[in-house]
Protein backbone atom coordinates (compact mmCIF):
# COMPACT_ATOMS: atom_id res chain seq x y z
CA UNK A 1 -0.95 8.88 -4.60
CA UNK A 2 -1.97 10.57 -1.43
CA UNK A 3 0.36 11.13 2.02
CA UNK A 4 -0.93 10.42 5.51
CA UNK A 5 0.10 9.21 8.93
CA UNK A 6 -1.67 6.83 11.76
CA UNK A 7 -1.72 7.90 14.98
CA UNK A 8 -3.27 6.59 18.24
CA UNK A 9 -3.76 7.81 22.24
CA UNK A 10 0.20 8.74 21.92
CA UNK A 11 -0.66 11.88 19.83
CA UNK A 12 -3.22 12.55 21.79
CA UNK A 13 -2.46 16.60 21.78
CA UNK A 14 -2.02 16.72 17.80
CA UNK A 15 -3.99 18.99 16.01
CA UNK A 16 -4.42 17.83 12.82
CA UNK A 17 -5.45 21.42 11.42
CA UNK A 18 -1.99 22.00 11.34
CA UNK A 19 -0.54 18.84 10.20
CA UNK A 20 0.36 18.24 6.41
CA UNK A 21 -1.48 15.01 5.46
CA UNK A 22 -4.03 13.93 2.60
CA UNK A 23 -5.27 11.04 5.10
CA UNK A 24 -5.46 10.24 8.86
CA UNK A 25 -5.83 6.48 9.89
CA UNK A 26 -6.75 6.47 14.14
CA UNK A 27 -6.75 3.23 16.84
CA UNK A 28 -10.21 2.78 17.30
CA UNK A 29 -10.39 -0.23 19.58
CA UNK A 30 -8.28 -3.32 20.78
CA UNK A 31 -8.82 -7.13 21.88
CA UNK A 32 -12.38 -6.64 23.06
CA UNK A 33 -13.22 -3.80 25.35
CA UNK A 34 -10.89 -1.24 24.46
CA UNK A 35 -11.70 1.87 22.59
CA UNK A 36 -9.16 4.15 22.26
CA UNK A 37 -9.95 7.32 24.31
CA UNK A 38 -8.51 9.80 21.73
CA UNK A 39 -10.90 8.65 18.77
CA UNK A 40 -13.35 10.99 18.56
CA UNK A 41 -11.39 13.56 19.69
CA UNK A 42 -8.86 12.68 16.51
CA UNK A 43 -12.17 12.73 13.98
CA UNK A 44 -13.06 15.95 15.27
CA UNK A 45 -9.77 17.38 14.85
CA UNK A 46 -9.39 15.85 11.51
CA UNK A 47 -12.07 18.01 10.04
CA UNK A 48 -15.54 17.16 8.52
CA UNK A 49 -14.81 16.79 5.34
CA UNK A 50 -10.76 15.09 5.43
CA UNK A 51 -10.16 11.36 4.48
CA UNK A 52 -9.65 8.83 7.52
CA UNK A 53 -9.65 5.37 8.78
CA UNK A 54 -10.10 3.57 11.68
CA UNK A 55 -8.40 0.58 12.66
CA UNK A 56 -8.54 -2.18 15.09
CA UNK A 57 -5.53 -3.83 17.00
CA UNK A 58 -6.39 -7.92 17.37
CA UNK A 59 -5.46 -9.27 19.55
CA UNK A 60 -5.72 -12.91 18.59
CA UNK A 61 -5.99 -14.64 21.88
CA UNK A 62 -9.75 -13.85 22.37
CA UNK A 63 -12.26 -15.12 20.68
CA UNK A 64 -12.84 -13.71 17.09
CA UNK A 65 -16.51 -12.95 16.94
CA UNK A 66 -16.40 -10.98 20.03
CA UNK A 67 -13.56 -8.83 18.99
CA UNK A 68 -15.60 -8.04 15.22
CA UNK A 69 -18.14 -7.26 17.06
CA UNK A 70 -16.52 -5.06 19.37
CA UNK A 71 -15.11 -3.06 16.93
CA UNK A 72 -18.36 -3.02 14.56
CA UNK A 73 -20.35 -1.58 17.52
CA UNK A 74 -17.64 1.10 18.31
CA UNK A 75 -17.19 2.30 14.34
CA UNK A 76 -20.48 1.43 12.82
CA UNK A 77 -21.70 5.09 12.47
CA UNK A 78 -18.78 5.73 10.41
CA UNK A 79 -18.99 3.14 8.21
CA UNK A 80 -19.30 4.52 4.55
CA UNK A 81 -16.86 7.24 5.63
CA UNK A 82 -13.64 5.54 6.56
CA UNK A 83 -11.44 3.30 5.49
CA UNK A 84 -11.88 -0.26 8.14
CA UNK A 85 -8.51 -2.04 8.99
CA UNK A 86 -7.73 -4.69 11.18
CA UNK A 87 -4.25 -4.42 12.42
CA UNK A 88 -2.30 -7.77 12.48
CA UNK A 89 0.85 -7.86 14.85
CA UNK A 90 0.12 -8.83 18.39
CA UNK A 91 0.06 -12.73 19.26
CA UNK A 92 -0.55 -15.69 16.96
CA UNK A 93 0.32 -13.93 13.95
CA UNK A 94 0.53 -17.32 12.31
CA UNK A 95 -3.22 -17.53 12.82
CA UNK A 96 -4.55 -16.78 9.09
CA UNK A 97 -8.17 -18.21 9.91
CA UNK A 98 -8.76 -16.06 12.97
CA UNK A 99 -7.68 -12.43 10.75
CA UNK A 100 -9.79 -13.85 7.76
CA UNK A 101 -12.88 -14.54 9.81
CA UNK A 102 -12.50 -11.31 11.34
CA UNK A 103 -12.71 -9.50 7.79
CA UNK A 104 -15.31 -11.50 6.74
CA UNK A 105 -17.39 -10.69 9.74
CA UNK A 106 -16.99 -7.15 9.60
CA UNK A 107 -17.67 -7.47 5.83
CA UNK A 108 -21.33 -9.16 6.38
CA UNK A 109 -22.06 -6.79 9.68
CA UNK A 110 -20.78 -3.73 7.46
CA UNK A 111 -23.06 -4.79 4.57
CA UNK A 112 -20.23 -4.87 2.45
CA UNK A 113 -17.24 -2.56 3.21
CA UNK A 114 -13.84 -4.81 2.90
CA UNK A 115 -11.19 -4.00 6.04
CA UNK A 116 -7.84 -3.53 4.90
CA UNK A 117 -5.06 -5.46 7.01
CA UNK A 118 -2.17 -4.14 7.77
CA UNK A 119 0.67 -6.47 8.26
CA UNK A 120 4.67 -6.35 8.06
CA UNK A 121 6.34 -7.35 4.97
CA UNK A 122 7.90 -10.02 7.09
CA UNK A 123 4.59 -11.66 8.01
CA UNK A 124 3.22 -11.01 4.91
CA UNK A 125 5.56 -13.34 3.55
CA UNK A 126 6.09 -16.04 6.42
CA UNK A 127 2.22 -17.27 6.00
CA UNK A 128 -0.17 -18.07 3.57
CA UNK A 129 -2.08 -15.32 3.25
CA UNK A 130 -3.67 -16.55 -0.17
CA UNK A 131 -6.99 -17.11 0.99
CA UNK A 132 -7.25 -13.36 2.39
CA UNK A 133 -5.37 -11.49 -0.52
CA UNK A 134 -8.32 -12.78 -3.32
CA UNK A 135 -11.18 -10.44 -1.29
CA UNK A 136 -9.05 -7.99 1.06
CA UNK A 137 -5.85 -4.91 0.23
CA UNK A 138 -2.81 -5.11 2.29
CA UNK A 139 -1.25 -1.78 3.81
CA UNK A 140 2.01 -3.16 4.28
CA UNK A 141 5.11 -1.86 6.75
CA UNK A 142 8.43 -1.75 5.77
CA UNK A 143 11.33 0.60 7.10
CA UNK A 144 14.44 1.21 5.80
CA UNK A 145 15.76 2.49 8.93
CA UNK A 146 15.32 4.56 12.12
CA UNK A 147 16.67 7.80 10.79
CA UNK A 148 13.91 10.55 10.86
CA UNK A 149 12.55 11.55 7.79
CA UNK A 150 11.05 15.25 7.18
CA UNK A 151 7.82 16.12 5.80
CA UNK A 152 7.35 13.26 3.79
CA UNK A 153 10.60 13.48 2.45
CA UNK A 154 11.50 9.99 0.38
CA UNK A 155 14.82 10.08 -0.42
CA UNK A 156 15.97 7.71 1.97
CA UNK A 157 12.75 5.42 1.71
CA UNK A 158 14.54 2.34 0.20
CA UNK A 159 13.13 -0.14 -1.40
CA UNK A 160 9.82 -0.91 -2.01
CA UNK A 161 8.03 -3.73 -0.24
CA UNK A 162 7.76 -6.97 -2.18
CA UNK A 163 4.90 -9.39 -0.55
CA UNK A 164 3.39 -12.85 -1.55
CA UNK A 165 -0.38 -13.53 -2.58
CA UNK A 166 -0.94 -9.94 -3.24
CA UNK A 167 0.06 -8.68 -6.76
CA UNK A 168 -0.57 -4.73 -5.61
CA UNK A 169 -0.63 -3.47 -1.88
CA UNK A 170 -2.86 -0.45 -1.24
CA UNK A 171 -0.92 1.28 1.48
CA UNK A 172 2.70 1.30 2.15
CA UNK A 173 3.92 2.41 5.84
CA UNK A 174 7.25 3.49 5.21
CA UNK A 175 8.51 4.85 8.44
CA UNK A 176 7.85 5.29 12.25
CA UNK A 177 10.51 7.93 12.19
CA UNK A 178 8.54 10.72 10.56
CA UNK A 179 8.53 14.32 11.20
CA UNK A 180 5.91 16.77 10.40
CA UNK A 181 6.12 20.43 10.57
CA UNK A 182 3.45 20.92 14.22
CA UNK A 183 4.28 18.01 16.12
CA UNK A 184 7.18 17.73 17.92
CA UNK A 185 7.23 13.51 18.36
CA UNK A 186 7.86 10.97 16.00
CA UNK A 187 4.83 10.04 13.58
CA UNK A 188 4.11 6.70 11.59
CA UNK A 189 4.41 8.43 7.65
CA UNK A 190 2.34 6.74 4.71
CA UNK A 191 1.70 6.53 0.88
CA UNK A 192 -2.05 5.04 0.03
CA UNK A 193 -1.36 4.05 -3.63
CA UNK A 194 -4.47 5.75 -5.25
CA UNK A 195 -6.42 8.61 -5.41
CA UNK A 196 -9.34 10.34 -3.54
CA UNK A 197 -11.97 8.36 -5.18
CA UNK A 198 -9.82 4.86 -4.55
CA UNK A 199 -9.61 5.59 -0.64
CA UNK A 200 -13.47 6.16 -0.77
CA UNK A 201 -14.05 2.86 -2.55
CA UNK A 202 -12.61 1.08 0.06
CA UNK A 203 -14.54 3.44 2.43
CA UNK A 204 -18.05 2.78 1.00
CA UNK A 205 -16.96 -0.83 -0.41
CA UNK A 206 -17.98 0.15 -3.86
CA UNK A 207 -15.34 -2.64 -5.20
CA UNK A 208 -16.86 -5.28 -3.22
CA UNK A 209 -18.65 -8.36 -4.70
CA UNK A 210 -20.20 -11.15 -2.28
CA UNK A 211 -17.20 -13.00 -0.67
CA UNK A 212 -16.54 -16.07 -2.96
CA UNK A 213 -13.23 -18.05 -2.19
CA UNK A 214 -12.79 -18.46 -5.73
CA UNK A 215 -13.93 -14.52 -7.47
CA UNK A 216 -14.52 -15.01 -10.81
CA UNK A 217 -12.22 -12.55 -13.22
CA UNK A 218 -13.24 -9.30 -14.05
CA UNK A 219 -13.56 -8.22 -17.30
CA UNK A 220 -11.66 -4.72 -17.98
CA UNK A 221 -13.29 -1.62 -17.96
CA UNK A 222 -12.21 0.49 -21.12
CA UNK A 223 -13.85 3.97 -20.93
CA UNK A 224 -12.01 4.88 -24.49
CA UNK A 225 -9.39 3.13 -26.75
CA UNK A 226 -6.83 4.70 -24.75
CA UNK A 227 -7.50 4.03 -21.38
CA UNK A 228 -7.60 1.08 -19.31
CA UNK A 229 -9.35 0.87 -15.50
CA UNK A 230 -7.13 -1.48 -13.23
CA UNK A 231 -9.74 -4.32 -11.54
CA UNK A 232 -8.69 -5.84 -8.60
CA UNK A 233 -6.39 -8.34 -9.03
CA UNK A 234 -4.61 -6.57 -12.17
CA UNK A 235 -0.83 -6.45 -12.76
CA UNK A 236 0.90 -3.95 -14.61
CA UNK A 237 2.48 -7.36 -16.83
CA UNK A 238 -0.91 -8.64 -17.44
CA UNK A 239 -1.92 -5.70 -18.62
CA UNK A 240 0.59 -4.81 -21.01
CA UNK A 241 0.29 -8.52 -22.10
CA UNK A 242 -3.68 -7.61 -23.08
CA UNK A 243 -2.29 -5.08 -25.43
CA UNK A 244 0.78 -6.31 -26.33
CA UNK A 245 3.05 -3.79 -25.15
CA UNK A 246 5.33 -3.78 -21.71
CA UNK A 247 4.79 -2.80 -19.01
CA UNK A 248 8.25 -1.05 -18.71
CA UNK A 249 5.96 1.26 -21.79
CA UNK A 250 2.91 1.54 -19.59
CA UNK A 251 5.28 2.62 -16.58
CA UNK A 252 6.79 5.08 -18.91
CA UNK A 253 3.98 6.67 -20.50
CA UNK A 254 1.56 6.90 -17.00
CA UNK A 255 4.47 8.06 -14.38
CA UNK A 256 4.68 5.09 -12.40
CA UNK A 257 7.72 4.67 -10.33
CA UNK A 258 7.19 1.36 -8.92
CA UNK A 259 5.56 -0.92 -12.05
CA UNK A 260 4.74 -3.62 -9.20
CA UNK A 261 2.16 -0.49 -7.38
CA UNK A 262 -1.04 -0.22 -8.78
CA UNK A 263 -4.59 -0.08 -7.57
CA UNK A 264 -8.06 -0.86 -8.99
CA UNK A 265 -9.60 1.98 -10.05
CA UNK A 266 -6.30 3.88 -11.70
CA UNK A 267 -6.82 4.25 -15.09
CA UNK A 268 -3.79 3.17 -17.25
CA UNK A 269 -3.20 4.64 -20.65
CA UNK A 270 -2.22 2.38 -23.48
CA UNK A 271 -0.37 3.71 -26.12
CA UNK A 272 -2.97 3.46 -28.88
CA UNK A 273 -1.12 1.20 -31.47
CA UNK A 274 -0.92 -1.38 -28.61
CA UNK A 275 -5.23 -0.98 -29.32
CA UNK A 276 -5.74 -0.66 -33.05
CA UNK A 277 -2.65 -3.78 -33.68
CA UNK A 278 -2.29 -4.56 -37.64
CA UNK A 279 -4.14 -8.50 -37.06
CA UNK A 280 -0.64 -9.65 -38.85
CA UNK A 281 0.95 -8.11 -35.35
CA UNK A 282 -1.42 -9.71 -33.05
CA UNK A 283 -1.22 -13.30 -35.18
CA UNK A 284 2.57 -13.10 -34.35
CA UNK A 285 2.32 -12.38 -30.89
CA UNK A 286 -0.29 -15.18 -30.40
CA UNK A 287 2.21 -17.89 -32.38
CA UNK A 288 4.59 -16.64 -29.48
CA UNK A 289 2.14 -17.77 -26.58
CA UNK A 290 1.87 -14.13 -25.37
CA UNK A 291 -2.38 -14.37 -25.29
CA UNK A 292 -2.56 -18.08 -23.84
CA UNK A 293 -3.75 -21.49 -25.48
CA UNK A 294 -6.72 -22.93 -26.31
CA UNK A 295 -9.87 -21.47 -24.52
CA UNK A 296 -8.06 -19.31 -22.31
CA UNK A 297 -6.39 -17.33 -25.71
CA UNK A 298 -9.44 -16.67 -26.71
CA UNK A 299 -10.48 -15.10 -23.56
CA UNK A 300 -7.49 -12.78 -24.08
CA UNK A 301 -8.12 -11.57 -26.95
CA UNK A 302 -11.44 -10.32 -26.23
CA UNK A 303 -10.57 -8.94 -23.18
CA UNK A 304 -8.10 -7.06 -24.99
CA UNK A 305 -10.91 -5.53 -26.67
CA UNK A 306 -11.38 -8.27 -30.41
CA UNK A 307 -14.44 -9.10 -31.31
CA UNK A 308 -15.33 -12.89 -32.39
CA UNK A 309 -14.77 -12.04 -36.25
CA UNK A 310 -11.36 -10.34 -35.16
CA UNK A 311 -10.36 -13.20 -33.31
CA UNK A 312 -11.21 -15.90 -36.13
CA UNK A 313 -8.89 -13.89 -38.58
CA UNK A 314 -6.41 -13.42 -36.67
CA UNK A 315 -6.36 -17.52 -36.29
CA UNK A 316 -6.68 -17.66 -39.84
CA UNK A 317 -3.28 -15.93 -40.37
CA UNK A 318 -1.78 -17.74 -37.30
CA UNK A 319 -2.59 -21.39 -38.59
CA UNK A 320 -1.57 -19.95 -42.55
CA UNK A 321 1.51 -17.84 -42.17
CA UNK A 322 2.75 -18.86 -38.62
């Protein structure tokens, strides 16, 4: 997990040399027209080498095209190198056609990079953001209160968001309250759920396919008998349902505080009984319904790693014991 803040023309006098932060996100434009005048000025500051983003604020009374384009012209030359988001919480926030055709436009000028969209957990959940959540990561906001919290101290963080459509977020804003030891203001505080490699995936769109309204599944990525890579669209539940363990057991044995944060690209350890199951194990936990019916079992199985002749014995002793 890596800490970071999001700052605009407000900080303009920060100097990020002396911040504490994995990650800086910074305004780059609004509506059409508007670049923020501390940009560049923010990048610089940032250092060459540091993780950052750039985001735009809609404004959803113009027309959509011009604002993509607007902000594609003004952020192109760093596309590969930060992390795109289109900020959703001026007017017509109802308007889920106007944000996805947004994304989808930066996505085909960008040759490929995916926007995140940041959102409230309260408009997250008053629309039907289903269509978005299949191709695009949510950085979500959600306060517990106004009370300032120090140098990314948590204890008073509360509860978790908890959002429709979207089984993981990528990016929780936790407070606007936030205090960091070199500026004397207020700062928006941050937790990207992932590591350095994740935040330049979304950078570089590595983990983006053509946009399809209906992606087809991806099968999981299993470096070892041990270790499972989350795809996009993974739960922590589905996975321990692959290989018949829990996820309360996953959670345990990889450190995860919240079981319902995860991010493609973490790699998951299963505990390696769950992988090597006695067949008279896995027949019993396919009488239950735990792999599916019909076709869709069978997919199951070998996605939890059985080959054809596994999967025909272990029917064998389903239809002859169970």
């Amino acid at each position: 997990m890596l800490k970071g803040i999001d700052i605009a023309n407000w900080q303009a006098r920060i100097n990020l040399q002396t911040i504490e932060h994995d990650f800086a996100i910074f305004k780059a434009t609004e509506g059409v027209g508007f670049k923020d005048v501390s940009m560049d000025a923010h990048i610089a500051s940032n250092g060459a080498n540091a993780l950052y983003g750039l985001y735009h604020f809609a404004r959803p009374v113009n027309d959509v095209g011009l604002e993509v384009q607007w902000f594609y012209d003004t952020v192109k030359n760093h596309i590969g190198k930060a992390v795109m988001v289109l900020d959703w919480e001026a007017e017509n926030i109802h308007d889920v056609m106007w944000a996805k055709t947004f994304l989808d436009r930066f996505t085909e000028l960008s040759g490929g990079v995916r926007p995140l969209i940041y959102m409230s957990e309260s408009v997250a959940n008053a629309h039907d953001w289903s269509s978005v959540a299949k191709n695009y990561g949510l950085w979500v906001a959600k306060y517990r209160d106004n009370i300032k919290d120090c140098n990314y101290d948590i204890t008073n963080i509360g509860t978790a968001p908890v959002v429709k459509h979207w089984d993981t977020i990528a990016m929780w804003q936790w407070t606007s309250s936030g205090v960091l030891n070199g500026w004397a203001g207020n700062l928006d505080l941050n937790q990207f759920y992932g590591d350095v490699n994740a935040w330049m995936n979304y950078a570089k769109g590595t983990n983006t396919d053509s946009i399809s309204p209906t992606p087809e599944p991806k099968p999981p990525v299993m470096p070892s008998n041990s270790t499972y890579i989350v795809q996009s669209g993974d739960t922590l539940s589905g996975i321990a349902q692959l290989f018949g363990t829990s996820y309360q057991t996953l959670a345990e044995i990889n450190g995860i505080a919240n079981p319902s944060l995860i991010y493609p690209g973490q790699n998951i350890k299963v505990p390696g009984a769950a992988v090597q199951k006695d067949y008279n194990v896995v027949a019993k936990a396919v009488f239950r319904g735990e792999y599916g019916n019909g076709s869709s079992r069978i997919v199951n199985l070998k996605k939890a790693g059985y080959t054809s002749d596994e999967i025909i014995k272990i029917q064998n002793l389903v239809n002859t014991k169970y």
